[in-house]
N, C-alpha and C. Protein backbone atom coordinates (compact mmCIF):
# COMPACT_ATOMS: atom_id res chain seq x y z
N UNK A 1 -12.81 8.05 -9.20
CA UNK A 1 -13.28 8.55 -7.92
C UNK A 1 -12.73 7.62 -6.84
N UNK A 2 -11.94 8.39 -5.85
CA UNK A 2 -11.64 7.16 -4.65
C UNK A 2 -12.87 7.29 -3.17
N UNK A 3 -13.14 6.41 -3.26
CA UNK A 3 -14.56 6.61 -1.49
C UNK A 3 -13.79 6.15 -0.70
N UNK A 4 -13.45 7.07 0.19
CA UNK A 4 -12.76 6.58 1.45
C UNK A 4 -13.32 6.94 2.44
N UNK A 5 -14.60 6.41 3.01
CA UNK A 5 -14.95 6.95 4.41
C UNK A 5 -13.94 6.69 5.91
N UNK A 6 -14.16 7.63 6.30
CA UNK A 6 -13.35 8.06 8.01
C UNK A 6 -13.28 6.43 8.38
N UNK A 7 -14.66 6.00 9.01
CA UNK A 7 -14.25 4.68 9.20
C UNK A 7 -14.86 3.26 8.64
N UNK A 8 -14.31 3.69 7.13
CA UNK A 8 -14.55 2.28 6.19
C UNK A 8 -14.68 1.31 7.06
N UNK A 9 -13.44 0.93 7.97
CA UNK A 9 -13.56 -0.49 8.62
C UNK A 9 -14.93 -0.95 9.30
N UNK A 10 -15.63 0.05 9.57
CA UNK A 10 -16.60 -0.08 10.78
C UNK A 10 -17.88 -0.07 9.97
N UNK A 11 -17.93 -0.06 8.62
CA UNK A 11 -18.89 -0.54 7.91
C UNK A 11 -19.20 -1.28 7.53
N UNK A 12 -18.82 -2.07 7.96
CA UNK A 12 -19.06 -3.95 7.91
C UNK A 12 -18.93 -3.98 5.70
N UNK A 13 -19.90 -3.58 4.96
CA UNK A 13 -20.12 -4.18 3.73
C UNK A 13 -19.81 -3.06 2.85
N UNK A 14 -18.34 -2.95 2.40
CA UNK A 14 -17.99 -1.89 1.63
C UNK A 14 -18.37 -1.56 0.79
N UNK A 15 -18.89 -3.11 -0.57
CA UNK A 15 -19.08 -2.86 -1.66
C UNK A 15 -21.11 -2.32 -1.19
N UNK A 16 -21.53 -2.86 -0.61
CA UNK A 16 -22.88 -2.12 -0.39
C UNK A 16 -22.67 -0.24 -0.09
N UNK A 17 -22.23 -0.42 0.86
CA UNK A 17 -21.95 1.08 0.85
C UNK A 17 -21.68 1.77 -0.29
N UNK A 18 -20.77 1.23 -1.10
CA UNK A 18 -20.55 2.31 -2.48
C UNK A 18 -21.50 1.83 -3.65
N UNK A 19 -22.38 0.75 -3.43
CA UNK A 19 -23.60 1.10 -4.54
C UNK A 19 -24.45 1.98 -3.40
N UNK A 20 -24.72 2.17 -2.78
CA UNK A 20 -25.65 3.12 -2.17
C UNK A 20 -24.99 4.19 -2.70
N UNK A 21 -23.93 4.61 -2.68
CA UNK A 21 -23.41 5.85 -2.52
C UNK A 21 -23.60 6.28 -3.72
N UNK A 22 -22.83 5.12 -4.90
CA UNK A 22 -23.23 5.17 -6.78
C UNK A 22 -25.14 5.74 -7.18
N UNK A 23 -25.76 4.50 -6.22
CA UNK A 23 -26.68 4.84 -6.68
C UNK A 23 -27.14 6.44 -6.56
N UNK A 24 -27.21 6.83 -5.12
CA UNK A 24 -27.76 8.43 -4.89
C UNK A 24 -27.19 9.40 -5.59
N UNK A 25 -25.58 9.43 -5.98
CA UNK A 25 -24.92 9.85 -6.87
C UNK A 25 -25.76 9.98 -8.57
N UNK A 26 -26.12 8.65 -8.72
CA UNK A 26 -27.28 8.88 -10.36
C UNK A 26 -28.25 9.48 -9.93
N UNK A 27 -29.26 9.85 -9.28
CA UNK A 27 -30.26 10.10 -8.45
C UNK A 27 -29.51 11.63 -8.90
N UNK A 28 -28.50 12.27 -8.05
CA UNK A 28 -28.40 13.70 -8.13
C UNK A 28 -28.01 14.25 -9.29
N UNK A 29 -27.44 13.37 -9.80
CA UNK A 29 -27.25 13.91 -11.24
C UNK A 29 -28.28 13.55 -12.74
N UNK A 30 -28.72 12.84 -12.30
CA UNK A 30 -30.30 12.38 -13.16
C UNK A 30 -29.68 11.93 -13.86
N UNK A 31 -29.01 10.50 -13.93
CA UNK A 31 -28.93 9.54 -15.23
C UNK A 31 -28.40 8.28 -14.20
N UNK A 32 -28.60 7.26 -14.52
CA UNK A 32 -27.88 5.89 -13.89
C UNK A 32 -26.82 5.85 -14.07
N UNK A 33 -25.92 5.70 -13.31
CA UNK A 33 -24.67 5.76 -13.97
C UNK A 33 -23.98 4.17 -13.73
N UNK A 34 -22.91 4.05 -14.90
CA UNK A 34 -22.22 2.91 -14.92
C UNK A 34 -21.04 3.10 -14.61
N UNK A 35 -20.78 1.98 -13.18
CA UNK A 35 -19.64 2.05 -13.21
C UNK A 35 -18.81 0.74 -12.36
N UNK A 36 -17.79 0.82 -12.05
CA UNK A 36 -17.11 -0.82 -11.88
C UNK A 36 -16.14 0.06 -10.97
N UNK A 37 -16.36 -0.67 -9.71
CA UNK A 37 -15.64 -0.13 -8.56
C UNK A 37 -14.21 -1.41 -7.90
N UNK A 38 -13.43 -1.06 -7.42
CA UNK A 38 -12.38 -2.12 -6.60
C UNK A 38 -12.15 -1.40 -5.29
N UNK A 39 -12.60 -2.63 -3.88
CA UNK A 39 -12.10 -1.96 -2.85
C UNK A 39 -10.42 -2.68 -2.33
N UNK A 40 -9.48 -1.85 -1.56
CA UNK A 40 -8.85 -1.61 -0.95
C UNK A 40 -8.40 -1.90 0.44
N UNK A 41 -8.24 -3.49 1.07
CA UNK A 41 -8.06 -3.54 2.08
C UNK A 41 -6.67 -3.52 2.84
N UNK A 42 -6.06 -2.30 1.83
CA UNK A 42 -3.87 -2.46 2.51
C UNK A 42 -3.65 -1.76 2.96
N UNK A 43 -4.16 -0.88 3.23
CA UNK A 43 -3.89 0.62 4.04
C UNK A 43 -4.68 0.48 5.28
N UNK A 44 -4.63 1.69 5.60
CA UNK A 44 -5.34 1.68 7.55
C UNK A 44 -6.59 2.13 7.66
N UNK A 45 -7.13 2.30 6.08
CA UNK A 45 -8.27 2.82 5.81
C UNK A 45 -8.81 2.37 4.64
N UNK A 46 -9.56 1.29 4.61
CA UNK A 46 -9.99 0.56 3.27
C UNK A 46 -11.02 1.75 2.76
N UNK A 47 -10.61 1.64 1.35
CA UNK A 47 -11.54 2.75 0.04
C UNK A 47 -11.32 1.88 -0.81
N UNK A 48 -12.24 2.53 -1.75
CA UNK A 48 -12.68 1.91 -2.66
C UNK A 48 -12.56 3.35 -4.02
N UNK A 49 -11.75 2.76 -5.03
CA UNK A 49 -11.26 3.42 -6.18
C UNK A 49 -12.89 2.78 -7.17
N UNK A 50 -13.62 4.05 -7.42
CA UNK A 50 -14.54 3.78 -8.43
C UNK A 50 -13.82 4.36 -9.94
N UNK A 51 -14.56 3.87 -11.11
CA UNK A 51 -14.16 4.00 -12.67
C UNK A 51 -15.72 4.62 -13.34
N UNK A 52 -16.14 5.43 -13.54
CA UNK A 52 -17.65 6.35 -14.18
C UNK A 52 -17.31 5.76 -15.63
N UNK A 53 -18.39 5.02 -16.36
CA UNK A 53 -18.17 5.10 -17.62
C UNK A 53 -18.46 6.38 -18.02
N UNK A 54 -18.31 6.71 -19.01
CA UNK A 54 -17.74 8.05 -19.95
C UNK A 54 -19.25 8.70 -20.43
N UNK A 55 -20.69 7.46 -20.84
CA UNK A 55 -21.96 7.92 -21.41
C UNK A 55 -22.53 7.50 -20.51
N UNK A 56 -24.02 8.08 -21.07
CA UNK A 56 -25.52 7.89 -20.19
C UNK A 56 -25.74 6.66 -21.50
N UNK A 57 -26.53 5.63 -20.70
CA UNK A 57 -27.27 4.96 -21.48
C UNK A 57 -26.77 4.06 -21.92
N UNK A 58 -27.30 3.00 -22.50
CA UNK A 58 -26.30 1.82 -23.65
C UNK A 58 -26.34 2.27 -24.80
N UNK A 59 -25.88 0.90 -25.70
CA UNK A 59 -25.71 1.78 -27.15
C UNK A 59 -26.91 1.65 -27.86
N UNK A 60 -28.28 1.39 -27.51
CA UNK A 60 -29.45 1.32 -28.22
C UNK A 60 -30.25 2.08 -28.49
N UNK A 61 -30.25 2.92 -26.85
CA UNK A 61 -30.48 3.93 -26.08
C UNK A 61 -30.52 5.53 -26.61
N UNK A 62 -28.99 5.60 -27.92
CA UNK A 62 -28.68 6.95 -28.05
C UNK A 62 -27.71 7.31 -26.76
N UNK A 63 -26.37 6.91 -27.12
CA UNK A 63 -25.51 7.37 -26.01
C UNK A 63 -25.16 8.59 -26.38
N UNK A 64 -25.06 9.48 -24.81
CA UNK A 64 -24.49 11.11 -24.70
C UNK A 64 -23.80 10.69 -23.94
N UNK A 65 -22.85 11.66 -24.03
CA UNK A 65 -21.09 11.78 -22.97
C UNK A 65 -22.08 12.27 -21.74
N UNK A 66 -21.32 11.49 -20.31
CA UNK A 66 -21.41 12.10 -19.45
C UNK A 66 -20.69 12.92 -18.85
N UNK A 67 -21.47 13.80 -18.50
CA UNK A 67 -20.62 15.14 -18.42
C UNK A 67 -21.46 15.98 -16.65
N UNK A 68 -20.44 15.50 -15.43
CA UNK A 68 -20.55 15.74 -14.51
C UNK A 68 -20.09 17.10 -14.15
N UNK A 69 -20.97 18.10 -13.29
CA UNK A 69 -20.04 19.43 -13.22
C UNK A 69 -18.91 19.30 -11.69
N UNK A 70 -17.65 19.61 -12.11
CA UNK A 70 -17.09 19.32 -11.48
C UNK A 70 -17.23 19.57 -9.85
N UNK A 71 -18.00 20.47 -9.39
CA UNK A 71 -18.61 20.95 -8.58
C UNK A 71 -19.02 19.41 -7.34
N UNK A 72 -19.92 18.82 -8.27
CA UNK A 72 -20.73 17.92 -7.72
C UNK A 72 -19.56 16.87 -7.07
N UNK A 73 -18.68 16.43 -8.39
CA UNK A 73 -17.53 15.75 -8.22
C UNK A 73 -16.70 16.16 -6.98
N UNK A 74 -16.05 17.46 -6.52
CA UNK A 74 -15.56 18.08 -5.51
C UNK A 74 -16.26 17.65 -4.51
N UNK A 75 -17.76 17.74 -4.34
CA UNK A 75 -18.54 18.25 -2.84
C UNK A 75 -20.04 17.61 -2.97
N UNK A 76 -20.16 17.42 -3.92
CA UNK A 76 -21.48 16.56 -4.09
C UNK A 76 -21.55 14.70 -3.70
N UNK A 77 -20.65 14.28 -4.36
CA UNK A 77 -20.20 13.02 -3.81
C UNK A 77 -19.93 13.14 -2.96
N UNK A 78 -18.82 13.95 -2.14
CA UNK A 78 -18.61 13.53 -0.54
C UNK A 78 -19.48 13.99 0.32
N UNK A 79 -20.57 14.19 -0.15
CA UNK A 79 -21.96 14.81 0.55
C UNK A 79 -22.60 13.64 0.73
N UNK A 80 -22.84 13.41 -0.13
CA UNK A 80 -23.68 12.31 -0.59
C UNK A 80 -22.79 10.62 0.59
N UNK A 81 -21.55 10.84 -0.09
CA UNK A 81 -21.07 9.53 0.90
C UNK A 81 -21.20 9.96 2.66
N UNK A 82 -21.03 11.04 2.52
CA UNK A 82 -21.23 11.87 4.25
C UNK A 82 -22.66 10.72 4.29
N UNK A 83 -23.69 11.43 4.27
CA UNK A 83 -24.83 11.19 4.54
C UNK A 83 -25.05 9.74 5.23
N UNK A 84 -24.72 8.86 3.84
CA UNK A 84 -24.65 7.44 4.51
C UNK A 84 -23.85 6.78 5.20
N UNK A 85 -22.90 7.22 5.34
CA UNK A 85 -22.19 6.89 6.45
C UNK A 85 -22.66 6.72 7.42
N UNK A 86 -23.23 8.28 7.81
CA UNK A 86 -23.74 8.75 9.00
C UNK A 86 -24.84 7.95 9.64
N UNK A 87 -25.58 7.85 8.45
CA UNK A 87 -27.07 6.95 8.56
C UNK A 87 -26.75 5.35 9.29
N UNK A 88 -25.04 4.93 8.36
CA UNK A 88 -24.61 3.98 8.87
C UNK A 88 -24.19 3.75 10.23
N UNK A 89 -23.79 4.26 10.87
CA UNK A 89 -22.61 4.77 11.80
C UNK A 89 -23.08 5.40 12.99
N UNK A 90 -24.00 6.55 12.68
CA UNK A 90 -24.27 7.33 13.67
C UNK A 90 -23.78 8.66 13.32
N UNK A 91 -24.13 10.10 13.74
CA UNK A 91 -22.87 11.10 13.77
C UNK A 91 -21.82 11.04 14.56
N UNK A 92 -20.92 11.32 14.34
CA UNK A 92 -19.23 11.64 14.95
C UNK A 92 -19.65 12.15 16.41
N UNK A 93 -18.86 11.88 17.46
CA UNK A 93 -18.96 12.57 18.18
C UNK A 93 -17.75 13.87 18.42
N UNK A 94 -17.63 14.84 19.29
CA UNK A 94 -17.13 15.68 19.00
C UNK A 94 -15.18 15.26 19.21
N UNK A 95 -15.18 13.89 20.23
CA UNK A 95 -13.65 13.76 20.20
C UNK A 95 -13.02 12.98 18.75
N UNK A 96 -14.23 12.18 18.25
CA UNK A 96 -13.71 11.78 16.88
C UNK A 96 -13.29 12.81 15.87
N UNK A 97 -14.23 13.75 15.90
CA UNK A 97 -14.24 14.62 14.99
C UNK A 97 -12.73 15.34 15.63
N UNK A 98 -12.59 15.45 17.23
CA UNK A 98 -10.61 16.33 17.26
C UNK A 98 -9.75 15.10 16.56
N UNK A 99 -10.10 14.04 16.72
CA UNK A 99 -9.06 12.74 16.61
C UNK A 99 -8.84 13.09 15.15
N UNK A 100 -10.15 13.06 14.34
CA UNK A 100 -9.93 12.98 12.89
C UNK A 100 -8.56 14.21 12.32
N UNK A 101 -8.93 14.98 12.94
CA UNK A 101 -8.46 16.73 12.58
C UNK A 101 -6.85 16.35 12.68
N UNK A 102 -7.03 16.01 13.91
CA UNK A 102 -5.30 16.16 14.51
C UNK A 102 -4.74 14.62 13.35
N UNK A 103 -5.37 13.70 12.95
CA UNK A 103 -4.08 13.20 12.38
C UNK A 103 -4.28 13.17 11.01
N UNK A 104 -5.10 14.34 10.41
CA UNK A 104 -4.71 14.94 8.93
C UNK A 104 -3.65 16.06 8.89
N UNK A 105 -3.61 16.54 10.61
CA UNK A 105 -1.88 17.64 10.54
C UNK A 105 -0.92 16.78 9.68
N UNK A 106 -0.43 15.76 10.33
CA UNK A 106 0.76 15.35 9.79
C UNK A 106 0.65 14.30 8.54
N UNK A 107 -0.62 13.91 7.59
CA UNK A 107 -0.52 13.10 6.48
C UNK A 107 0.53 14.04 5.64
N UNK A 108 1.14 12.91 4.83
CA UNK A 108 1.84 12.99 3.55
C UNK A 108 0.53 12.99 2.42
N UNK A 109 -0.43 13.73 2.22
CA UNK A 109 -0.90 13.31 1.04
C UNK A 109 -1.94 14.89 1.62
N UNK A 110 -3.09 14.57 0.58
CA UNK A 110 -3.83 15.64 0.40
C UNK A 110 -5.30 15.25 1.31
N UNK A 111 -5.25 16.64 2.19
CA UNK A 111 -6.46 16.48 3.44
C UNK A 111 -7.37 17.26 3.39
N UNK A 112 -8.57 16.77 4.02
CA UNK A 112 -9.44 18.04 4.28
C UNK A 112 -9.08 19.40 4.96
N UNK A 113 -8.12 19.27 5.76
CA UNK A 113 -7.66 20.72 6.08
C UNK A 113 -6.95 21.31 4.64
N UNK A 114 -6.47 20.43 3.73
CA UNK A 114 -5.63 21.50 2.72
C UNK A 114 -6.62 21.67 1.93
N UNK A 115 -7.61 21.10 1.49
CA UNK A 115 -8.56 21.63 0.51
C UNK A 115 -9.45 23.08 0.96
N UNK A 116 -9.47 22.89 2.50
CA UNK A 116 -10.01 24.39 3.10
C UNK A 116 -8.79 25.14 2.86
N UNK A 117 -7.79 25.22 3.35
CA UNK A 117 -6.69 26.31 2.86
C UNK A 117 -6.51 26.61 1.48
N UNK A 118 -6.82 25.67 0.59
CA UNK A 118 -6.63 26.45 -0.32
C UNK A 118 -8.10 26.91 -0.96
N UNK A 119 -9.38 26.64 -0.67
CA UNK A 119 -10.14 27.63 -0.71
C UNK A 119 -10.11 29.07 -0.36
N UNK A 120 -9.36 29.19 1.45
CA UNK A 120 -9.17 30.98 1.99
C UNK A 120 -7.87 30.92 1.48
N UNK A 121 -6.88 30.45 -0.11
CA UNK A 121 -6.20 31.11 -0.29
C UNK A 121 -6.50 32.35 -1.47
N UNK A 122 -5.92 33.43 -1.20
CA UNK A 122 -6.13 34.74 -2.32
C UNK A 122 -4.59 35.42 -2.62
N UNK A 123 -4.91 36.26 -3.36
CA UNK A 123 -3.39 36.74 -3.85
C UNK A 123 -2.81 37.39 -2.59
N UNK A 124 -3.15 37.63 -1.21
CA UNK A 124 -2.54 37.96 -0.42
C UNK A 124 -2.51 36.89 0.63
N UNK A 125 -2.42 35.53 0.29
CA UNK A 125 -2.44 34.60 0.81
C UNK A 125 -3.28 34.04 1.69
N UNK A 126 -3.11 33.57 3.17
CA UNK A 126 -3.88 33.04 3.72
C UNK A 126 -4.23 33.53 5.08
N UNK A 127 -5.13 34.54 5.62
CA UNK A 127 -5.12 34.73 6.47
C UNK A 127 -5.79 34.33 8.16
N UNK A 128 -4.69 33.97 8.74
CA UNK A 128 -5.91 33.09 10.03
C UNK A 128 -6.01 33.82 11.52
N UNK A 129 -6.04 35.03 10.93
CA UNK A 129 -6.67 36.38 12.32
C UNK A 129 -7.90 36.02 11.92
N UNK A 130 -8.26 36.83 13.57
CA UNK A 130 -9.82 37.25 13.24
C UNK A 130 -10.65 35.86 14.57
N UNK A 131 -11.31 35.81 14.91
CA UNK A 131 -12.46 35.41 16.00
C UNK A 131 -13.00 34.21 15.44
N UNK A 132 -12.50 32.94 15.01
CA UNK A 132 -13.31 31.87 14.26
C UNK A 132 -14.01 31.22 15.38
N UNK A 133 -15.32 30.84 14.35
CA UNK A 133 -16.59 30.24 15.49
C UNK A 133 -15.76 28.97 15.69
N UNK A 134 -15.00 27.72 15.41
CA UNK A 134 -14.27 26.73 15.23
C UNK A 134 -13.08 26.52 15.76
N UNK A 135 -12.53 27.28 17.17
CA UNK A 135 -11.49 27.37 17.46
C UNK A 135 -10.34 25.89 16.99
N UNK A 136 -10.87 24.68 17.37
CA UNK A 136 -10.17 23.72 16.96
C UNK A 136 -10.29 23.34 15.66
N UNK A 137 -10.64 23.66 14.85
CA UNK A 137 -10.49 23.23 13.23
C UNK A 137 -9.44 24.80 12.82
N UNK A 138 -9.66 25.46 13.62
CA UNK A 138 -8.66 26.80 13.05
C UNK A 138 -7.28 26.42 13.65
N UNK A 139 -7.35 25.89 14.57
CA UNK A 139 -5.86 25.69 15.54
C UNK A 139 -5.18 24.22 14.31
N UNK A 140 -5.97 23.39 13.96
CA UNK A 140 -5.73 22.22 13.01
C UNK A 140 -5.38 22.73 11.70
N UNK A 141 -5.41 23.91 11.39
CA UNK A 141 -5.40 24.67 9.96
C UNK A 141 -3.66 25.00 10.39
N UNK A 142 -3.64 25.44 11.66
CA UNK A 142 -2.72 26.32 11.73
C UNK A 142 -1.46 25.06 11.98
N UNK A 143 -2.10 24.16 12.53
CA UNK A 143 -0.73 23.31 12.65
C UNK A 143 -0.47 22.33 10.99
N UNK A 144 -1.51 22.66 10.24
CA UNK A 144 -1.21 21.89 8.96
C UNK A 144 -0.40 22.78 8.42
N UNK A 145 -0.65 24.00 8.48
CA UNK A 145 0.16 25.38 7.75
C UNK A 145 1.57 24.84 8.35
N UNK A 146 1.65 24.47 9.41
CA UNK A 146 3.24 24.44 10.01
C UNK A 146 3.64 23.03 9.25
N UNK A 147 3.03 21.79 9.24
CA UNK A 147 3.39 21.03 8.73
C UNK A 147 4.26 21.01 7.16
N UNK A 148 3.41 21.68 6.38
CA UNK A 148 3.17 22.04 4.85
C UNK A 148 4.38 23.30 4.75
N UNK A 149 4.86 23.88 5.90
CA UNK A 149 6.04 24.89 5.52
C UNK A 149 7.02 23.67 5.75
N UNK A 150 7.14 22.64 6.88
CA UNK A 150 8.04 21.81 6.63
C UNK A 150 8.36 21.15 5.73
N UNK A 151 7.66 20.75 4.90
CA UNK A 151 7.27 20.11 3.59
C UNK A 151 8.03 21.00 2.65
N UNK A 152 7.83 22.01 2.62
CA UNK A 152 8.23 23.25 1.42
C UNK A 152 7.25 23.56 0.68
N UNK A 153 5.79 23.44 1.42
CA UNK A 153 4.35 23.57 0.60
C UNK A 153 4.09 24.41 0.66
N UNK A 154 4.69 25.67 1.96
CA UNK A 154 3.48 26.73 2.18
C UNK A 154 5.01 27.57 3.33
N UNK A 155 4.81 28.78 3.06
CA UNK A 155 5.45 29.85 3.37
C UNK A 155 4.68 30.65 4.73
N UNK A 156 5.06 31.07 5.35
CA UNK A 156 4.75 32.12 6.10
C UNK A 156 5.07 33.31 5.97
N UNK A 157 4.38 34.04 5.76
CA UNK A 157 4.42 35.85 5.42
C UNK A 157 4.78 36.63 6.62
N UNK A 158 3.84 36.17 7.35
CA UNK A 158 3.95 37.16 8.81
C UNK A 158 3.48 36.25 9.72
N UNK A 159 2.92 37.00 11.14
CA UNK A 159 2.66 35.80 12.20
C UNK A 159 1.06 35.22 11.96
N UNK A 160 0.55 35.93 10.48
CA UNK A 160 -0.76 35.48 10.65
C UNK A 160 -1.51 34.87 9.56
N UNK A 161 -0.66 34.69 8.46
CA UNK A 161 -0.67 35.05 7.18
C UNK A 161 0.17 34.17 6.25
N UNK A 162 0.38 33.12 6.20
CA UNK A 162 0.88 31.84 4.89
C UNK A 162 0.62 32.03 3.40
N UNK A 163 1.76 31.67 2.78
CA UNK A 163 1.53 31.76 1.29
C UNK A 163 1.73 29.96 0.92
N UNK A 164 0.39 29.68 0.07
CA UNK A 164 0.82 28.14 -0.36
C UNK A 164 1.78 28.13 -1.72
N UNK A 165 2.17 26.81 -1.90
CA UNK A 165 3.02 26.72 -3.02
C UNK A 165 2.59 26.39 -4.20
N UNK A 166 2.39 27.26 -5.38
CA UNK A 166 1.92 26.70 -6.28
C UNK A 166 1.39 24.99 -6.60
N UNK A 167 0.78 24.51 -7.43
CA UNK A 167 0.30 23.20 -7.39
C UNK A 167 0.35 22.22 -6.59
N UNK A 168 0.36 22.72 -5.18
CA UNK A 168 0.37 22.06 -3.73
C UNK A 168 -1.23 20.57 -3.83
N UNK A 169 -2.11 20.97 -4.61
CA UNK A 169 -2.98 20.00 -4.62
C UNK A 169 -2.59 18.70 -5.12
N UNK A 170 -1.77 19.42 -6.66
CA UNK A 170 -1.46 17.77 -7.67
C UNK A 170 -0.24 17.18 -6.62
N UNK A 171 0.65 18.26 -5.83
CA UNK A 171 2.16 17.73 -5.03
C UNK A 171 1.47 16.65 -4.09
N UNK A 172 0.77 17.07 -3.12
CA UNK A 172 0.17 16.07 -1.98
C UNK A 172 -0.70 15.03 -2.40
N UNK A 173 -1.48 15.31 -3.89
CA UNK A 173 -2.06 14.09 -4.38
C UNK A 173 -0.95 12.58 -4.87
N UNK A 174 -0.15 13.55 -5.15
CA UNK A 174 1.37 12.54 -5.88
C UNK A 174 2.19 11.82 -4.53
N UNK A 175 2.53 12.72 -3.53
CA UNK A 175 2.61 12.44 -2.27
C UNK A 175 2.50 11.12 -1.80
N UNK A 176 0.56 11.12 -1.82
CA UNK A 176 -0.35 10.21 -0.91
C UNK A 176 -0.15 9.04 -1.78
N UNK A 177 0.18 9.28 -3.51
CA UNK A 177 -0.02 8.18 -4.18
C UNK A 177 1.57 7.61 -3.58
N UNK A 178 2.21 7.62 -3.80
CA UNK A 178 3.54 7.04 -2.99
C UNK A 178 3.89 6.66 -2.52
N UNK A 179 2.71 7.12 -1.41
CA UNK A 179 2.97 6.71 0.70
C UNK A 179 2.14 5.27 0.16
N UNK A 180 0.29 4.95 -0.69
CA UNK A 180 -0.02 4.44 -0.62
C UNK A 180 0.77 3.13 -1.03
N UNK A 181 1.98 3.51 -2.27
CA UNK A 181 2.28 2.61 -2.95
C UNK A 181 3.45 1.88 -2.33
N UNK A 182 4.09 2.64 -1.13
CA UNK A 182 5.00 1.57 -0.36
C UNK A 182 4.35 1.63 0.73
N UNK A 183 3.11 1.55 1.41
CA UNK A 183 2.24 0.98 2.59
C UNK A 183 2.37 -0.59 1.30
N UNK A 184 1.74 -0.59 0.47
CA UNK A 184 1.46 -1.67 -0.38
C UNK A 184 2.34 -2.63 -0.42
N UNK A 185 3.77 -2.41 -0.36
CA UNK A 185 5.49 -2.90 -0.88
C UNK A 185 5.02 -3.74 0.45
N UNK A 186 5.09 -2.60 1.66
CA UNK A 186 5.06 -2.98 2.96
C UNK A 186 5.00 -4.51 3.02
């Protein structure tokens, strides 16, 4: 699991933050979980790469495999790290929240705008007509779509309508691992 909050830096105590985050994480899934985390201070955004041991329990205990539904893993953890952040931090205000948007257009790696695109993608691709309550997270969709055709990630059908590129998730995950690994060289 990697925890990368928006603004790690501004949380003064990283490794506190991600046992809070570990802990509520056992809490939602009902077992304690073990695990051994390393944070990240080389990039422009310190995270922290966690490791889940594999069982519930020690070995005295009666160990069972842990077995997380991936669900939780997707959207449950970054719920969960949302929360405290927030608690930490404050909520976003609304220009952080454009700041954030506009410079996941142009990452090399995998963003919250592409994980929404490829949720509204279907076999007739992606369509971004229609009256969205979100005008600026739709206009941020639309300039990632432009980004990601530069890339060779994502096609345009018509003027309204993008096709993504097959395994565009594992491509931009491989991507980001790359960019991270010569920020690192750096």
């Amino acid at each position: 699991v990697i925890l990368s909050a928006e603004n790690a830096g501004k949380l003064g105590d990283l490794p506190a933050y991600t046992r809070e985050v570990m802990t509520r994480a056992g809490v939602a899934i009902g077992t304690q979980l073990q695990w051994i985390a390393v944070d990240h201070h080389d990039t422009d955004n310190p995270h922290t790469h966690i490791v889940l041991n594999g069982h519930t329990g020690g070995p005295l205990s009666g160990r069972e495999d842990l077995v997380v539904a991936p669900d939780y893993m997707a959207h449950g953890m970054r719920q969960r790290a949302s929360e405290i952040a927030t608690e930490l931090l404050g909520p976003r205000t609304e220009a952080e929240i454009r700041q954030s948007l506009l410079r996941e257009v142009d990452q090399q790696r995998l963003t919250s705008l592409d994980r929404t695109l490829i949720r509204q993608a279907s076999a007739n691709g992606i369509d971004l007509t229609g009256s969205p309550k979100d005008r600026l997270r739709q206009n941020a969709l639309l300039a990632r779509l432009q980004r990601l055709e530069d890339m060779g990630l994502a096609e345009r059908m018509d003027a309204n309508r993008w096709k993504l590129q097959p395994g565009i998730a594992a491509t931009l995950d491989a991507v980001g691992q790359r960019e991270d690994a010569l920020e690192t060289v750096r």
